[in-house]
PDB file of N, CA and C in Angstrom:
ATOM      1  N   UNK A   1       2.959  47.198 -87.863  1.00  0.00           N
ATOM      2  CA  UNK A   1       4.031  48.113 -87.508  1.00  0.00           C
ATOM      3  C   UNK A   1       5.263  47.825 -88.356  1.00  0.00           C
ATOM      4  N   UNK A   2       5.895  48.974 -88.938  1.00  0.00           N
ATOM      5  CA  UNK A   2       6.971  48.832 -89.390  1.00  0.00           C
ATOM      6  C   UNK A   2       8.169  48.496 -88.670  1.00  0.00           C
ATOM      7  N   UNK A   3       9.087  48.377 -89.254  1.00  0.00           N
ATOM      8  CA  UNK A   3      10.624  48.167 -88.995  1.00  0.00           C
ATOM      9  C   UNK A   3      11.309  48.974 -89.976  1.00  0.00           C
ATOM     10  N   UNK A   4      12.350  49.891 -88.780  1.00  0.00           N
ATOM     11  CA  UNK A   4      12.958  50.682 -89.993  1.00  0.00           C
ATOM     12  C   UNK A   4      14.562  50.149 -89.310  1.00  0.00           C
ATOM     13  N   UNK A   5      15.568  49.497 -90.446  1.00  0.00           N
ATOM     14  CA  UNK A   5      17.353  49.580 -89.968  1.00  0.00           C
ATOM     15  C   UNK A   5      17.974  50.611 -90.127  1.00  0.00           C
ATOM     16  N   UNK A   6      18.575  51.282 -89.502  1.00  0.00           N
ATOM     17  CA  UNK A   6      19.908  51.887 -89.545  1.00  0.00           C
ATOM     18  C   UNK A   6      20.116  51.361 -90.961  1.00  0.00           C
ATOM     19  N   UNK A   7      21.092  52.312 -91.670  1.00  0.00           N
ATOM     20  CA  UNK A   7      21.722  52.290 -93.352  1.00  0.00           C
ATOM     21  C   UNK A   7      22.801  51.389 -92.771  1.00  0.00           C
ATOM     22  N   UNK A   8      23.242  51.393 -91.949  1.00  0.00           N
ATOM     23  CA  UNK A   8      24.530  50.831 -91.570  1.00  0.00           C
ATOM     24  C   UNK A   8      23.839  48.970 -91.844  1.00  0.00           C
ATOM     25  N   UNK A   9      22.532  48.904 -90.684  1.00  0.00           N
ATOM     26  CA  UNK A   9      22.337  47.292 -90.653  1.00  0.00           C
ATOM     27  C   UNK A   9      21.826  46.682 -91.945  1.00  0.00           C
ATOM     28  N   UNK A  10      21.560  47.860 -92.814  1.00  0.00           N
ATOM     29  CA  UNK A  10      20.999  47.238 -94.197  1.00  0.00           C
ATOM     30  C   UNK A  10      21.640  47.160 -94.854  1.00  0.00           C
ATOM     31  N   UNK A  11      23.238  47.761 -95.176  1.00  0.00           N
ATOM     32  CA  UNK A  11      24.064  47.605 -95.712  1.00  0.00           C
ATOM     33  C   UNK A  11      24.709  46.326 -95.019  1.00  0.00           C
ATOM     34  N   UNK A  12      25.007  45.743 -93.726  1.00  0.00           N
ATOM     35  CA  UNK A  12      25.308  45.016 -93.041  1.00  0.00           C
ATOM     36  C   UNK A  12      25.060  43.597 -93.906  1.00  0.00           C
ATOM     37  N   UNK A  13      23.617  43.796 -93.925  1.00  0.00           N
ATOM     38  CA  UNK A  13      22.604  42.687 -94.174  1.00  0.00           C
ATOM     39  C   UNK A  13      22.890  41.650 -95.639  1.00  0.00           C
ATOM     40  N   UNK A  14      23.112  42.983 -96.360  1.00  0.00           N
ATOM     41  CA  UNK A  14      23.142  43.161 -97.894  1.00  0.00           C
ATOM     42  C   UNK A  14      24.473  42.540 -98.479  1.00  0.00           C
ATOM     43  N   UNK A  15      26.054  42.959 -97.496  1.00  0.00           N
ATOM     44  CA  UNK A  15      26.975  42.210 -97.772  1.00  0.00           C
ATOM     45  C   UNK A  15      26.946  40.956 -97.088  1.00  0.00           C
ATOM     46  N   UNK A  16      26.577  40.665 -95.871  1.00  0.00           N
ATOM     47  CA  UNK A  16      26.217  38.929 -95.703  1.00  0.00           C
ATOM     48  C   UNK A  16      25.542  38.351 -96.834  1.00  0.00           C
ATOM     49  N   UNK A  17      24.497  38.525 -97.114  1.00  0.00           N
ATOM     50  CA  UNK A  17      23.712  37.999 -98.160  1.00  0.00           C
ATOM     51  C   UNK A  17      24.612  37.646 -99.201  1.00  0.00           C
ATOM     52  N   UNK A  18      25.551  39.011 -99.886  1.00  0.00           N
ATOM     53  CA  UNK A  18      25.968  38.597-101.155  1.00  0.00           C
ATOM     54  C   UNK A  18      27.330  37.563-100.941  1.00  0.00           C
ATOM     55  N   UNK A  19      27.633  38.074-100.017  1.00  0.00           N
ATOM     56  CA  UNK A  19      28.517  36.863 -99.245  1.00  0.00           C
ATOM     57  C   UNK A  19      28.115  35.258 -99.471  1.00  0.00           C
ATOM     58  N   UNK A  20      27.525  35.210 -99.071  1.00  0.00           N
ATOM     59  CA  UNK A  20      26.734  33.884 -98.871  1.00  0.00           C
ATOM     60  C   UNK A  20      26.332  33.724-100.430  1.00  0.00           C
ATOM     61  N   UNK A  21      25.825  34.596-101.472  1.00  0.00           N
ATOM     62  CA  UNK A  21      25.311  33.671-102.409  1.00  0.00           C
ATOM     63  C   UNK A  21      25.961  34.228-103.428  1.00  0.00           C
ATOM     64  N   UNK A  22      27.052  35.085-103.583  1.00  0.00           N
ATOM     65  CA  UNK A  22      27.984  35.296-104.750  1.00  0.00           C
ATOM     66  C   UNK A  22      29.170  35.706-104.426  1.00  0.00           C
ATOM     67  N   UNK A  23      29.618  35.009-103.256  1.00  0.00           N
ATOM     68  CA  UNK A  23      31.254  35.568-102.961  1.00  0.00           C
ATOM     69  C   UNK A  23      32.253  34.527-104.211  1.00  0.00           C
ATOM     70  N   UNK A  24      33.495  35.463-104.310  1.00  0.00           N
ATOM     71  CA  UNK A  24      33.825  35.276-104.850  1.00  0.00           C
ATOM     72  C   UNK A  24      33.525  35.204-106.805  1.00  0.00           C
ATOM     73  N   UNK A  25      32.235  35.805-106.726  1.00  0.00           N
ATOM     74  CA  UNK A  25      32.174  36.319-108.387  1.00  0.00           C
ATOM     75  C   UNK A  25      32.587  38.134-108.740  1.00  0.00           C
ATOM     76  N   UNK A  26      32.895  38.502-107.515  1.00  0.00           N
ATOM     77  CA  UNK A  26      33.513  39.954-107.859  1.00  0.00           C
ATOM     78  C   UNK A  26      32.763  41.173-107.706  1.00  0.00           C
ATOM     79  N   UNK A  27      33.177  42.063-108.328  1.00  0.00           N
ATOM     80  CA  UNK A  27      32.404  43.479-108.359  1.00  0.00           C
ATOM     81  C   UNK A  27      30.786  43.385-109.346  1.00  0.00           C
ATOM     82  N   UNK A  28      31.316  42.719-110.471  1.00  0.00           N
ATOM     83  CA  UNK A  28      29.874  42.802-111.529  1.00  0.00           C
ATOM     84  C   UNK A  28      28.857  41.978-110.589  1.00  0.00           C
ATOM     85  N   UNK A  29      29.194  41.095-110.134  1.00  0.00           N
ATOM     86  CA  UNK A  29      28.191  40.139-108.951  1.00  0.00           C
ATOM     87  C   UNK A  29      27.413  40.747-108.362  1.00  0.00           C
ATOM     88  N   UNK A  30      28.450  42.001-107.500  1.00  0.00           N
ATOM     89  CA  UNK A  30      28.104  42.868-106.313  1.00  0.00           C
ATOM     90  C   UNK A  30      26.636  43.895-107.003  1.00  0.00           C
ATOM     91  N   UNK A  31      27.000  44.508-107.990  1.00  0.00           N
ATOM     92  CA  UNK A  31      26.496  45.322-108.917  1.00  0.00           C
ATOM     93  C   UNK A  31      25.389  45.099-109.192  1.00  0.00           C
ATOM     94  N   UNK A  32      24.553  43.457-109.932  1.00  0.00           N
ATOM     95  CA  UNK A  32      23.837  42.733-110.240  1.00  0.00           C
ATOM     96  C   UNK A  32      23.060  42.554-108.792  1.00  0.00           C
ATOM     97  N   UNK A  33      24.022  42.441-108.340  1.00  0.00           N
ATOM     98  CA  UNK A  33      22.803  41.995-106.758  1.00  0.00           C
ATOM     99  C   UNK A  33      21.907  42.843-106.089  1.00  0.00           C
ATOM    100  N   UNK A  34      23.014  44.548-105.475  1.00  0.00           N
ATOM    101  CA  UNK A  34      22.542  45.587-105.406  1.00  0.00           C
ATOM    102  C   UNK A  34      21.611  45.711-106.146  1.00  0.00           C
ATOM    103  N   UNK A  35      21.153  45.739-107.504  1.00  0.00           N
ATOM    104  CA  UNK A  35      20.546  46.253-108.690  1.00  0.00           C
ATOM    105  C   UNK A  35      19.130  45.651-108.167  1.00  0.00           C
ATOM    106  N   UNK A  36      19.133  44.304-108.257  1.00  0.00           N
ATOM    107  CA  UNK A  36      17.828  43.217-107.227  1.00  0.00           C
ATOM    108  C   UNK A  36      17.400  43.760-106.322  1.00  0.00           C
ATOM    109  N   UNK A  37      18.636  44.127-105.078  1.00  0.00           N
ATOM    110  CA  UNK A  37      17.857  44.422-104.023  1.00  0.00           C
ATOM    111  C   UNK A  37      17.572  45.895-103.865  1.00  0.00           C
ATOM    112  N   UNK A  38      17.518  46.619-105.135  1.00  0.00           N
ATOM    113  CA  UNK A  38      17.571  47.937-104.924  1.00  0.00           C
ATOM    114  C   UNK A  38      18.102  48.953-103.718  1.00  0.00           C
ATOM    115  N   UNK A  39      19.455  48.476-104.227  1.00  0.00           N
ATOM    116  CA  UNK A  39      20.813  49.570-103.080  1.00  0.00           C
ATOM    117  C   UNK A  39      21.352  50.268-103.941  1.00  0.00           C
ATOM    118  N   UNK A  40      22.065  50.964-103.647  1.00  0.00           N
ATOM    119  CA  UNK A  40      22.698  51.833-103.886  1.00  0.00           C
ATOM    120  C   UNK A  40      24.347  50.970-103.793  1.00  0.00           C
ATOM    121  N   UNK A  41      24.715  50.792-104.810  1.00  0.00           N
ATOM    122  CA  UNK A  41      25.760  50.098-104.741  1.00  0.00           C
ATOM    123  C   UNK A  41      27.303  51.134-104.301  1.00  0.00           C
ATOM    124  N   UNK A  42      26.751  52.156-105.051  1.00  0.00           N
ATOM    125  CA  UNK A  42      28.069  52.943-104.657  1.00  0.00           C
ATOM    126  C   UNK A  42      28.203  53.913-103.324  1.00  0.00           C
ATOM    127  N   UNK A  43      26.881  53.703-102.476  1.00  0.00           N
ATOM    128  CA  UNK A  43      26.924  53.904-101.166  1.00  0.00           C
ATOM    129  C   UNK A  43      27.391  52.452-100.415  1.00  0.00           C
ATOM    130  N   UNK A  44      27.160  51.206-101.017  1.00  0.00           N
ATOM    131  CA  UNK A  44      27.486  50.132-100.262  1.00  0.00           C
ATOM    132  C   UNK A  44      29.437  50.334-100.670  1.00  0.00           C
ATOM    133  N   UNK A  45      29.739  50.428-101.731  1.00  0.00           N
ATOM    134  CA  UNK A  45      31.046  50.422-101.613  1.00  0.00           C
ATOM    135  C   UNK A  45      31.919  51.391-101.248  1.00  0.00           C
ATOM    136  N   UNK A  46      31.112  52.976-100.450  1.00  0.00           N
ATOM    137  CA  UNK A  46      31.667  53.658 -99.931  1.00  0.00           C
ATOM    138  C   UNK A  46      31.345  53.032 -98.025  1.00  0.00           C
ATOM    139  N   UNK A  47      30.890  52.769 -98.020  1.00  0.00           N
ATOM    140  CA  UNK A  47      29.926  51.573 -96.449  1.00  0.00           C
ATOM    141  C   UNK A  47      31.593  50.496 -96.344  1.00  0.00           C
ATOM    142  N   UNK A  48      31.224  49.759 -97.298  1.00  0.00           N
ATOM    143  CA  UNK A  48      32.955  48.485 -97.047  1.00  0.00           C
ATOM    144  C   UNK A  48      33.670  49.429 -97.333  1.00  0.00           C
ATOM    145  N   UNK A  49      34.369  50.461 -97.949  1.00  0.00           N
ATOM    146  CA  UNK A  49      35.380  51.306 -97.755  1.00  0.00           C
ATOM    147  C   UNK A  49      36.058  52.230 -96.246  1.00  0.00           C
ATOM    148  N   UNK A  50      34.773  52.446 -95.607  1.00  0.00           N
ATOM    149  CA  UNK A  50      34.671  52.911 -93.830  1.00  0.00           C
ATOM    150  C   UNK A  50      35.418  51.846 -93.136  1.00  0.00           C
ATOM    151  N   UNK A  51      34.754  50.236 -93.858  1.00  0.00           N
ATOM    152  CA  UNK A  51      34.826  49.277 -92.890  1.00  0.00           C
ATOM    153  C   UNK A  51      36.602  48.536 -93.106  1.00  0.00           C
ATOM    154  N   UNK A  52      36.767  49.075 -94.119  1.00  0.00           N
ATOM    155  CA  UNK A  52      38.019  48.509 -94.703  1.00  0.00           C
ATOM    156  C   UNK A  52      38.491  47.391 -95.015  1.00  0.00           C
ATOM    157  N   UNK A  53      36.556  47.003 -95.997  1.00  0.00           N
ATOM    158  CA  UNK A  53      36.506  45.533 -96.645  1.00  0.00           C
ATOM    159  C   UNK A  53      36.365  45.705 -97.691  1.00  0.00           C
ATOM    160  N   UNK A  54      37.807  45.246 -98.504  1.00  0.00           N
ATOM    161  CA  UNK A  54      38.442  44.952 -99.744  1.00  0.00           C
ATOM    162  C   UNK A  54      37.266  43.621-100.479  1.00  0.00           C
ATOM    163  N   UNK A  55      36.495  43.737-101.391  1.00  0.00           N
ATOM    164  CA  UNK A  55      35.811  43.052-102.418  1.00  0.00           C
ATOM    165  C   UNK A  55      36.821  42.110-103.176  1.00  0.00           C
ATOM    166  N   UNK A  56      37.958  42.528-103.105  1.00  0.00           N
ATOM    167  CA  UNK A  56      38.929  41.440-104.040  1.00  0.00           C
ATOM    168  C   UNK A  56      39.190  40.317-103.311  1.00  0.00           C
ATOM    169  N   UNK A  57      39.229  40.966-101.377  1.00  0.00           N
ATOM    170  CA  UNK A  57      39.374  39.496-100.968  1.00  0.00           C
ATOM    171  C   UNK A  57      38.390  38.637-100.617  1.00  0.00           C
ATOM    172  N   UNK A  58      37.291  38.594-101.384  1.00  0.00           N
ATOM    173  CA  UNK A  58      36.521  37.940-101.638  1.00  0.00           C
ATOM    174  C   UNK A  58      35.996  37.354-102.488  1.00  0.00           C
ATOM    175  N   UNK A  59      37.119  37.638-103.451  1.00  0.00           N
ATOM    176  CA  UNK A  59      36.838  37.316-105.134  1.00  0.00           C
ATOM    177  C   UNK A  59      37.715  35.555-105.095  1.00  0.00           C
ATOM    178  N   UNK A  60      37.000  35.045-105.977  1.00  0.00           N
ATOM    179  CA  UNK A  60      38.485  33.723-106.792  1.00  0.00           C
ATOM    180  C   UNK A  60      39.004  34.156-107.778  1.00  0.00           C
ATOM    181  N   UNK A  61      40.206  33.981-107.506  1.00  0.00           N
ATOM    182  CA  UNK A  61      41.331  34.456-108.225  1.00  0.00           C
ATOM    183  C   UNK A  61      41.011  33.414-110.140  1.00  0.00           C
TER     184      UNK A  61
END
């Protein structure tokens, strides 16, 4: 039997993850990762845009 998430929990999923293993390398990070996990990156950054999570503050300066 399958499992299907909500776009919401897979997008959810997708920024923990990159959280955890490339916070703080930025947008090209984000981009590269999406690309792996085959997302849609510019639905994920319209997704943190709803949520009104800024990618910079998660960047190192």
């Amino acid at each position: 039997m399958g499992y299907n998430k909500s776009l919401s929990a897979v997008y959810s999923d997708i920024w923990e993850r990159y959280k955890h293993h490339c916070e703080g390398e930025g947008m090209i990070a984000l981009n590269r990762f999406c690309e792996g996990e085959g997302i849609n990156v510019q639905r994920l950054y319209e997704w943190l845009r709803r949520r009104k999570i800024s990618i910079s503050d998660y960047q190192d300066s």
